[in-house]
Protein backbone atom coordinates (compact mmCIF):
# COMPACT_ATOMS: atom_id res chain seq x y z
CA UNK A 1 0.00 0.00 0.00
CA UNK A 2 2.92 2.61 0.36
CA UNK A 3 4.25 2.57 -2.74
CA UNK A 4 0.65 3.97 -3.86
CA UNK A 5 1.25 6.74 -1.80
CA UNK A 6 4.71 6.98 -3.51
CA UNK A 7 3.23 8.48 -6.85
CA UNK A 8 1.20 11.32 -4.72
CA UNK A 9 0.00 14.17 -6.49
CA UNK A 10 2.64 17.54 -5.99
CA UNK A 11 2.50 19.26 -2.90
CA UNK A 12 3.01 22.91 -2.30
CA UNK A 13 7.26 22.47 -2.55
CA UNK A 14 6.93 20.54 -5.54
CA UNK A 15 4.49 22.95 -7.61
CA UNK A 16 7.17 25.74 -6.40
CA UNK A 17 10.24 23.56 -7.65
CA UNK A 18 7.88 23.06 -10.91
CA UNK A 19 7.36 26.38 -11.23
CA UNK A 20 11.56 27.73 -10.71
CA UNK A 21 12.17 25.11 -13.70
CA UNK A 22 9.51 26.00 -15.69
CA UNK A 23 10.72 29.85 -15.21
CA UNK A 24 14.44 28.39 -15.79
CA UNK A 25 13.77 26.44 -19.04
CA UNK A 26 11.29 28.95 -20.78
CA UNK A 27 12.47 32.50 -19.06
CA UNK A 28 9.81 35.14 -18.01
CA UNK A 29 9.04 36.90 -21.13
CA UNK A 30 7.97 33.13 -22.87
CA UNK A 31 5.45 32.30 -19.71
CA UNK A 32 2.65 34.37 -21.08
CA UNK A 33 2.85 33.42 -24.52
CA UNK A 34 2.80 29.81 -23.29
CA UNK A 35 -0.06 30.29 -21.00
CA UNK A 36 -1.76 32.15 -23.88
CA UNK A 37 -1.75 29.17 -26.16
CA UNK A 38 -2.75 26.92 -23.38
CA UNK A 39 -5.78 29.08 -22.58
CA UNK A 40 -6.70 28.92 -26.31
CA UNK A 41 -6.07 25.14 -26.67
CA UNK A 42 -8.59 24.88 -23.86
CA UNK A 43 -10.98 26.83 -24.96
CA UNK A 44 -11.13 24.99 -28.41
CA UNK A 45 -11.44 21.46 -26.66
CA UNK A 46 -14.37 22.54 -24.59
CA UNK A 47 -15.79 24.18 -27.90
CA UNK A 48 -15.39 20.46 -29.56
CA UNK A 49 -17.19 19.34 -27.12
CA UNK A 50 -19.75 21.57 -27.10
CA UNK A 51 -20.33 21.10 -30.69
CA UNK A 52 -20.16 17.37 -30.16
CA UNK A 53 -22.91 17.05 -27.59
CA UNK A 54 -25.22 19.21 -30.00
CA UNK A 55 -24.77 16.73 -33.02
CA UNK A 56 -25.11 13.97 -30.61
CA UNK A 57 -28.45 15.43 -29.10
CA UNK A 58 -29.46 16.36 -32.58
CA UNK A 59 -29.29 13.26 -34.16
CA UNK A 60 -30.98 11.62 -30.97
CA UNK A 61 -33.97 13.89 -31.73
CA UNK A 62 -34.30 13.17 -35.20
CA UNK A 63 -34.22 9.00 -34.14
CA UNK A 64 -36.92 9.99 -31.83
CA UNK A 65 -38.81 12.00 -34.85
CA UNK A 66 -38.15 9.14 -36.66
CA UNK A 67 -39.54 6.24 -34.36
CA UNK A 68 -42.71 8.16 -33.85
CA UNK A 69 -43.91 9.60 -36.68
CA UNK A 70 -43.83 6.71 -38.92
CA UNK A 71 -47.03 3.54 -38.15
CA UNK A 72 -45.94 0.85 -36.74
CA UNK A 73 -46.66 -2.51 -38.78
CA UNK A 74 -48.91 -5.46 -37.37
């Protein structure tokens, strides 16, 4: 059971750590166009989704059109 605990999620020293290298690797003038571009990547997946669910409930209400409208056969 420990070694479950031994792939944790960060902690408050470990997001700062994260945060130094992050800083280090990309510099400070690089951090804003990176969280730019993350923002906008999110924002497009949740739109896909969006759009998905609508042809999903769209083509559930024509099936349902469908199914009722037309006599059923005895």
């Amino acid at each position: 059971m420990a070694h479950i605990f031994l792939f944790s999620l960060p902690s408050g020293a470990e997001f700062i750590i994260l945060a130094l290298l992050i800083l280090l690797f990309f510099g400070g003038k690089k951090i804003p166009e990176l969280m730019k571009g993350l923002g906008k990547g999110v924002k497009s997946f949740k739109d896909g989704i969006t759009e998905a669910k609508e042809e999903i409930n769209k083509a559930k209400d024509e099936i349902d059109t469908d199914t009722t409208s037309k006599p059923s056969v005895n």
